[in-house]
Protein backbone atom coordinates (compact mmCIF):
# COMPACT_ATOMS: atom_id res chain seq x y z
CA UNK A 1 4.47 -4.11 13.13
CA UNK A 2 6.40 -3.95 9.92
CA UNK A 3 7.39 -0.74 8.82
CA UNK A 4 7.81 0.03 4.94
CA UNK A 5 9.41 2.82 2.51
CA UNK A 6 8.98 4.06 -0.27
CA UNK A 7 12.27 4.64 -2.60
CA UNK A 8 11.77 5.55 -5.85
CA UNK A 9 8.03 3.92 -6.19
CA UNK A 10 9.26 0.44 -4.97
CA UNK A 11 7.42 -0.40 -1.63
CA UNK A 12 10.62 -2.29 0.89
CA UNK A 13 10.57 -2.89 4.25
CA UNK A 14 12.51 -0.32 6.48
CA UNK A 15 15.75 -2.90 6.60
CA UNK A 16 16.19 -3.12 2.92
CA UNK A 17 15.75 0.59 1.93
CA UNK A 18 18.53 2.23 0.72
CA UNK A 19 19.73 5.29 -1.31
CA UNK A 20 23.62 5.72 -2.34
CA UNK A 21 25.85 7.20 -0.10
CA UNK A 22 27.19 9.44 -2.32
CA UNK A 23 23.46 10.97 -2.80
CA UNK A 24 23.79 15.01 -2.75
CA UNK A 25 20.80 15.34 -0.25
CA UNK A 26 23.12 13.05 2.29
CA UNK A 27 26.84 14.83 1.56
CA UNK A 28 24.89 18.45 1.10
CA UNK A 29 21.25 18.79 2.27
CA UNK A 30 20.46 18.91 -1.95
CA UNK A 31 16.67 18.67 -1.52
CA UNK A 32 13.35 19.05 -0.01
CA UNK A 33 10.82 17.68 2.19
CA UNK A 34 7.10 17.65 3.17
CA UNK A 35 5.51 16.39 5.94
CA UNK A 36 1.34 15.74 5.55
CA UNK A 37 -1.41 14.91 7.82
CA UNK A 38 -2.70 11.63 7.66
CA UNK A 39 -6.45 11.17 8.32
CA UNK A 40 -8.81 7.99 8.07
CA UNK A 41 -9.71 9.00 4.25
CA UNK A 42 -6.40 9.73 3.21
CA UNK A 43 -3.45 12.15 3.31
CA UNK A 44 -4.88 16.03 4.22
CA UNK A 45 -3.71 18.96 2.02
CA UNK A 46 -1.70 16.68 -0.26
CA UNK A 47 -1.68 18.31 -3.60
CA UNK A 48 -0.53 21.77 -1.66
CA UNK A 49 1.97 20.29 -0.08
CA UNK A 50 3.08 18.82 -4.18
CA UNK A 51 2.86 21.75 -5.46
CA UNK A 52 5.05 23.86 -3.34
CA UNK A 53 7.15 21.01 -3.75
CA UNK A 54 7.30 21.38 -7.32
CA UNK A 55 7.70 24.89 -7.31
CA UNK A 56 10.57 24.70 -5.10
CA UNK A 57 12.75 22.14 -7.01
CA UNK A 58 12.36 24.47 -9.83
CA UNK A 59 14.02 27.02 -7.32
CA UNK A 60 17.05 24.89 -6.00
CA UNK A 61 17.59 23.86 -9.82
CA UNK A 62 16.36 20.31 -9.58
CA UNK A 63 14.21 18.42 -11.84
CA UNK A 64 10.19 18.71 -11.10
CA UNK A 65 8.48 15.80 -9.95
CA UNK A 66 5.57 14.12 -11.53
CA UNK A 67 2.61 14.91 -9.33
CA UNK A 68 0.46 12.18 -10.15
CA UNK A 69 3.28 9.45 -10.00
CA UNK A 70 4.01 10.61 -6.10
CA UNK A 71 0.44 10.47 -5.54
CA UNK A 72 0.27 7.03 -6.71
CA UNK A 73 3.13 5.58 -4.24
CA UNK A 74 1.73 8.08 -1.23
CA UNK A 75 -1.38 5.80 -1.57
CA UNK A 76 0.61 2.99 -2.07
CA UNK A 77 2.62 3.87 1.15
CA UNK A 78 -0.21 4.40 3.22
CA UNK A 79 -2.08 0.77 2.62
CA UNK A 80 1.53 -0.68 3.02
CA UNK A 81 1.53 0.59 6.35
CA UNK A 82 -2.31 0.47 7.51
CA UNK A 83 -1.86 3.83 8.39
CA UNK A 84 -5.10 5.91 9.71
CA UNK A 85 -4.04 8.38 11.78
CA UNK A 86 -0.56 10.08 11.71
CA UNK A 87 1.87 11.71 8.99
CA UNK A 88 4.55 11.03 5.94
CA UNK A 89 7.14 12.64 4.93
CA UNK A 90 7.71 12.82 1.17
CA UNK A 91 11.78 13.47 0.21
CA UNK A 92 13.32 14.31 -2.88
CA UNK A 93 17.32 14.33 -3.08
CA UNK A 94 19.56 15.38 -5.41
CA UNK A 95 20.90 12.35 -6.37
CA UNK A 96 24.24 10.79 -6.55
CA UNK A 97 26.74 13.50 -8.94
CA UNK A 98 27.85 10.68 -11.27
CA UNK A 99 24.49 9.89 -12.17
CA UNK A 100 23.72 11.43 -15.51
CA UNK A 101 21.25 8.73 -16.63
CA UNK A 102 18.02 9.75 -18.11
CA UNK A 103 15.72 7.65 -16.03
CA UNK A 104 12.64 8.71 -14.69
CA UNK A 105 14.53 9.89 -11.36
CA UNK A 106 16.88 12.00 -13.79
CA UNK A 107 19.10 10.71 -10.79
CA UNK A 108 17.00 11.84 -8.00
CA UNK A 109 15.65 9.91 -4.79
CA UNK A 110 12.32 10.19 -3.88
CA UNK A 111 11.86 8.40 -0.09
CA UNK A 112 8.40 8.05 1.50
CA UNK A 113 8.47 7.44 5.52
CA UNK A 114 5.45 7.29 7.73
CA UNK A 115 5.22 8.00 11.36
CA UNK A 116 1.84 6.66 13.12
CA UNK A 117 0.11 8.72 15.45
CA UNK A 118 0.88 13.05 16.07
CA UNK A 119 3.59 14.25 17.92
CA UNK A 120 0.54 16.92 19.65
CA UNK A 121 -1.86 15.78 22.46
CA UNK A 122 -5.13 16.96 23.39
CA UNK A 123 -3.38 18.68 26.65
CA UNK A 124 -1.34 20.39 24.55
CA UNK A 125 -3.70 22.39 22.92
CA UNK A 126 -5.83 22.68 26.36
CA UNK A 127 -2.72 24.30 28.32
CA UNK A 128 -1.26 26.41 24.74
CA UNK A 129 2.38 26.57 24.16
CA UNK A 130 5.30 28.10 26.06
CA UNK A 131 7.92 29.42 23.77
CA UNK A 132 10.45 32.24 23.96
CA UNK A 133 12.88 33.35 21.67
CA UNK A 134 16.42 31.31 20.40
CA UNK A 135 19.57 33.15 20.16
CA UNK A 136 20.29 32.46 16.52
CA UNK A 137 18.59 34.88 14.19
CA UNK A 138 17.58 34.10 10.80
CA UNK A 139 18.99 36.04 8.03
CA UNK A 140 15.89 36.94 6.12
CA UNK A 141 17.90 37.59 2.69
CA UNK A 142 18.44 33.79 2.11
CA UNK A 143 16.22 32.28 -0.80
CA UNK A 144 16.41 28.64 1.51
CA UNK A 145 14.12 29.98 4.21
CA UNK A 146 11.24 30.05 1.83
CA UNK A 147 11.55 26.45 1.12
CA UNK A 148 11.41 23.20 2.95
CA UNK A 149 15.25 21.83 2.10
CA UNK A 150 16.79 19.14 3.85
CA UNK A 151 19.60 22.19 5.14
CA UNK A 152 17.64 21.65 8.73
CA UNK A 153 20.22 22.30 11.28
CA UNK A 154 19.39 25.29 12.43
CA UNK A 155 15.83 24.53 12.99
CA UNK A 156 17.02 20.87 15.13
CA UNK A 157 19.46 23.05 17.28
CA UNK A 158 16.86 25.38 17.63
CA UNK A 159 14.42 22.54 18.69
CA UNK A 160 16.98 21.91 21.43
CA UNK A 161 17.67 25.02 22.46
CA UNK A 162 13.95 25.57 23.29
CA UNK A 163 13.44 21.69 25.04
CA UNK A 164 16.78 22.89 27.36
CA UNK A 165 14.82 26.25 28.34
CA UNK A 166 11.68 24.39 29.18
CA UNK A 167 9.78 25.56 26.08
CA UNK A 168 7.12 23.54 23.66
CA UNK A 169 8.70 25.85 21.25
CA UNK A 170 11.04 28.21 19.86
CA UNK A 171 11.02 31.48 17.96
CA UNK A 172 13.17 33.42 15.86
CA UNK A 173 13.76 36.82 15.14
CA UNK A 174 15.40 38.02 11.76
CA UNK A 175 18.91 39.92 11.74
CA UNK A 176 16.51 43.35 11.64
CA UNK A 177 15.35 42.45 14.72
CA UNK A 178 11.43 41.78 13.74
CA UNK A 179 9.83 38.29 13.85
CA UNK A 180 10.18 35.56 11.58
CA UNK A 181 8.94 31.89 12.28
CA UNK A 182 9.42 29.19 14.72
CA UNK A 183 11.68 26.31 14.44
CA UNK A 184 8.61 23.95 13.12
CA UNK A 185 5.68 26.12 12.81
CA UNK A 186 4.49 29.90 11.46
CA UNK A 187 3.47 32.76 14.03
CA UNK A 188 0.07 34.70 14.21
CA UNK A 189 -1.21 37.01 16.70
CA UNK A 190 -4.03 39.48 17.42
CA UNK A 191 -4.81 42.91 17.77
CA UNK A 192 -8.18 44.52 17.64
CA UNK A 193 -10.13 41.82 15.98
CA UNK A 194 -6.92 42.03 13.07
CA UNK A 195 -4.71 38.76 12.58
CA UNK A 196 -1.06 39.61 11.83
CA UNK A 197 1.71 37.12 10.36
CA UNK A 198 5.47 38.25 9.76
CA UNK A 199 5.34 38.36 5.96
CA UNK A 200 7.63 36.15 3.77
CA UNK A 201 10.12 38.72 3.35
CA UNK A 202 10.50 38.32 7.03
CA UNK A 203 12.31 35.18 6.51
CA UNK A 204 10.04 32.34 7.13
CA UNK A 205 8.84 29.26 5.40
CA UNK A 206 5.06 30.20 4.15
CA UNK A 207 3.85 27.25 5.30
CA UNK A 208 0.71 25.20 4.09
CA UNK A 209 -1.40 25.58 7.21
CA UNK A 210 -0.58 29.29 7.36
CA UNK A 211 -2.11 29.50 3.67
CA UNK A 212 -5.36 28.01 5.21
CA UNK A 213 -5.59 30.09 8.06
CA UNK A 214 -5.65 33.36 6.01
CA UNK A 215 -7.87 32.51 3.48
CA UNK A 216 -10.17 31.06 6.26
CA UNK A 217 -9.80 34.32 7.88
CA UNK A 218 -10.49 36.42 4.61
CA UNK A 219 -13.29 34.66 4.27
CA UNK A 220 -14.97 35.02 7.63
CA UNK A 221 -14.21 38.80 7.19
CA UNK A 222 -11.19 38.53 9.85
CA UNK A 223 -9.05 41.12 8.37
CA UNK A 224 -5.04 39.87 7.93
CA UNK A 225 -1.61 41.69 7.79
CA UNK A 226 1.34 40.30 6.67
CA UNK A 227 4.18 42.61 7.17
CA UNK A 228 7.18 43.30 9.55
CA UNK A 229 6.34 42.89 12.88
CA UNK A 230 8.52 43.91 16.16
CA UNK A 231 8.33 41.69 19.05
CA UNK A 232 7.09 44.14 21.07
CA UNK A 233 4.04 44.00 19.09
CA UNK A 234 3.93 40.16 19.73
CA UNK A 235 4.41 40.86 23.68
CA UNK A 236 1.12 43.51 23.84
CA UNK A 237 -1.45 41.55 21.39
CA UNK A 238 -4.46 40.16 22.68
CA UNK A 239 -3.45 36.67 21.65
CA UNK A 240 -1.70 34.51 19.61
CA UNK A 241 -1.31 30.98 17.92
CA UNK A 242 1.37 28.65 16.15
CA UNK A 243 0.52 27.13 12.93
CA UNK A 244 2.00 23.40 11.39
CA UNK A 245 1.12 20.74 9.10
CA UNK A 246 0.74 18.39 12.18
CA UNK A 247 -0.43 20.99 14.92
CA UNK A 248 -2.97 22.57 12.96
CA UNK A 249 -3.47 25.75 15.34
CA UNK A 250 -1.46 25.94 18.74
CA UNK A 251 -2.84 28.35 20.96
CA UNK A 252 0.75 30.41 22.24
CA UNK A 253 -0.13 31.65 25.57
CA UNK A 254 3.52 33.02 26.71
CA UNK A 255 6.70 34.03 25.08
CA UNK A 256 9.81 34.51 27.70
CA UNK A 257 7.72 33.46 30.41
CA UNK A 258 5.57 36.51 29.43
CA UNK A 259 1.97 35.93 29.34
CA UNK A 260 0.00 36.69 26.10
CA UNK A 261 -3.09 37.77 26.72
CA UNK A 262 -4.86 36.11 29.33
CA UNK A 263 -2.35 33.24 29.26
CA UNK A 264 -5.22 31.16 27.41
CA UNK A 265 -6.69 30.74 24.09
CA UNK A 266 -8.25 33.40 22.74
CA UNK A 267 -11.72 34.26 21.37
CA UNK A 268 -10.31 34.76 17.78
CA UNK A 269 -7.98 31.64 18.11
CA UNK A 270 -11.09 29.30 19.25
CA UNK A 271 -13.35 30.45 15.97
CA UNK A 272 -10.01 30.12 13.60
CA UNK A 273 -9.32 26.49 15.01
CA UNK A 274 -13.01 25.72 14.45
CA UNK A 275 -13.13 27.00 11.00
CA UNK A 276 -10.08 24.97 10.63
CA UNK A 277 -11.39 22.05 11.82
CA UNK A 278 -13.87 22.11 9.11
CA UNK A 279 -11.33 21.21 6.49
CA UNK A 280 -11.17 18.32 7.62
CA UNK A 281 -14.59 16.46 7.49
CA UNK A 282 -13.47 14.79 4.56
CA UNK A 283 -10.66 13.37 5.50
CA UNK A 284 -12.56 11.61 9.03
């Protein structure tokens, strides 16, 4: 099957897309990224996933993108491609240096890919992931860990760090020592009937599905912290669960070959993933 891009709201196939080489996403990692479900009826979460966008290229100094435009060639995108069931990835770059022209770019890229099909199968979420914790810590002071930029090294070397252990996935602590995030996905866990999260400050992405999974507990009365957490605290919970754009809820049932829990999915993981679930009726 023929695979098309988006650059810049022309539709090409994947041989004839191109951006310059002298692009400041390619020589620097200038720019951001979101990746969003794909259902039957249309991409899931979208206009989250633009507006953190947004708000972060007002962070990294960039100009904001037009909402509706990118919403536009996302449909676009998704016809091109027949796709029903999978993900895109939305890109904005910085642009080449030399380009000062007042376009509607104001110099910058913006690249749609698709992917078919999720990187998760149903055995996955039947068995719950295996993870442990990756030798690099993140440094919880920098501003880039609470945005999606293209500066992804760390998280790719952590991805194979964790694959060369034998692990689904792995986690990070921060340079205090408590937890932060995973390489691709946000950490909860539970404790007497309370969900806990590392908090922002903690030095984590906040990540779209982890939005959704607080405010669905909130408002099933599930009380949530978001603070500092210690792994230790991770290690004695009750149970815990991984949260992504593409995963949805993980169930995590062991953490340096240390069980969590029962080593299953727990009783508060099973309601949240069915509450979750519900978001999506719309999209089937």
């Amino acid at each position: 099957m023929k695979e098309y891009i988006c650059v810049n709201g022309d539709i090409v196939s994947s041989k004839e897309a191109f951006i310059p080489v002298t692009d400041r996403g390619l020589l620097y990692g200038y720019g951001l990224f979101e990746t969003v479900r794909v259902l039957p009826k249309g991409p899931v979460f979208l206009t989250e996933h633009l507006r953190r966008m947004k708000n972060s290229l007002n962070e990294i100094g960039l100009n904001p993108i037009d909402i509706r435009a990118i919403k536009t060639m996302v449909a676009r995108i998704i016809d091109a491609n027949s796709l029903k069931n999978g993900s895109l990835r939305i890109t904005v770059s910085a642009g080449a240096q030399e380009n000062t022209s007042e376009d509607e770019w104001y110099g910058q890229n913006v690249v749609i890919t698709v992917k078919h099909g999720l990187p998760y199968a149903d055995a996955c979420y039947r068995a719950g992931f295996r993870t442990g914790f990756l030798k690099c810590r993140r440094n919880a002071d920098s501003p880039l860990l609470k945005l999606k930029t293209l500066n992804y090294l760390d998280n790719i070397l952590g991805r194979q760090e964790a694959f060369r252990r034998g692990w689904d996935e792995g986690l990070y602590m921060n340079h205090r020592g408590y937890l932060s995030e995973g390489t691709v996905s946000n950490l909860f866990f539970v404790e007497s009937n309370v969900l806990y999260t590392p908090d922002v400050n903690s030095g984590l992405l906040p990540g779209i599905t982890r939005q959704k999974v607080i405010d669905l507990a909130l408002e099933n009365n599930i009380q949530v912290k978001e603070c500092p957490l210690a792994p230790s605290e991770l290690f004695s919970s009750e149970e815990a669960f991984l949260t992504n754009s593409l995963m949805g809820i993980m169930p995590l049932v062991a953490v340096d070959e240390q069980k969590i829990g029962n080593g299953k999915a727990g009783a508060l993981t099973q309601i949240m993933t069915r509450q979750y679930s519900k978001l999506f009726e719309g999209f089937e």
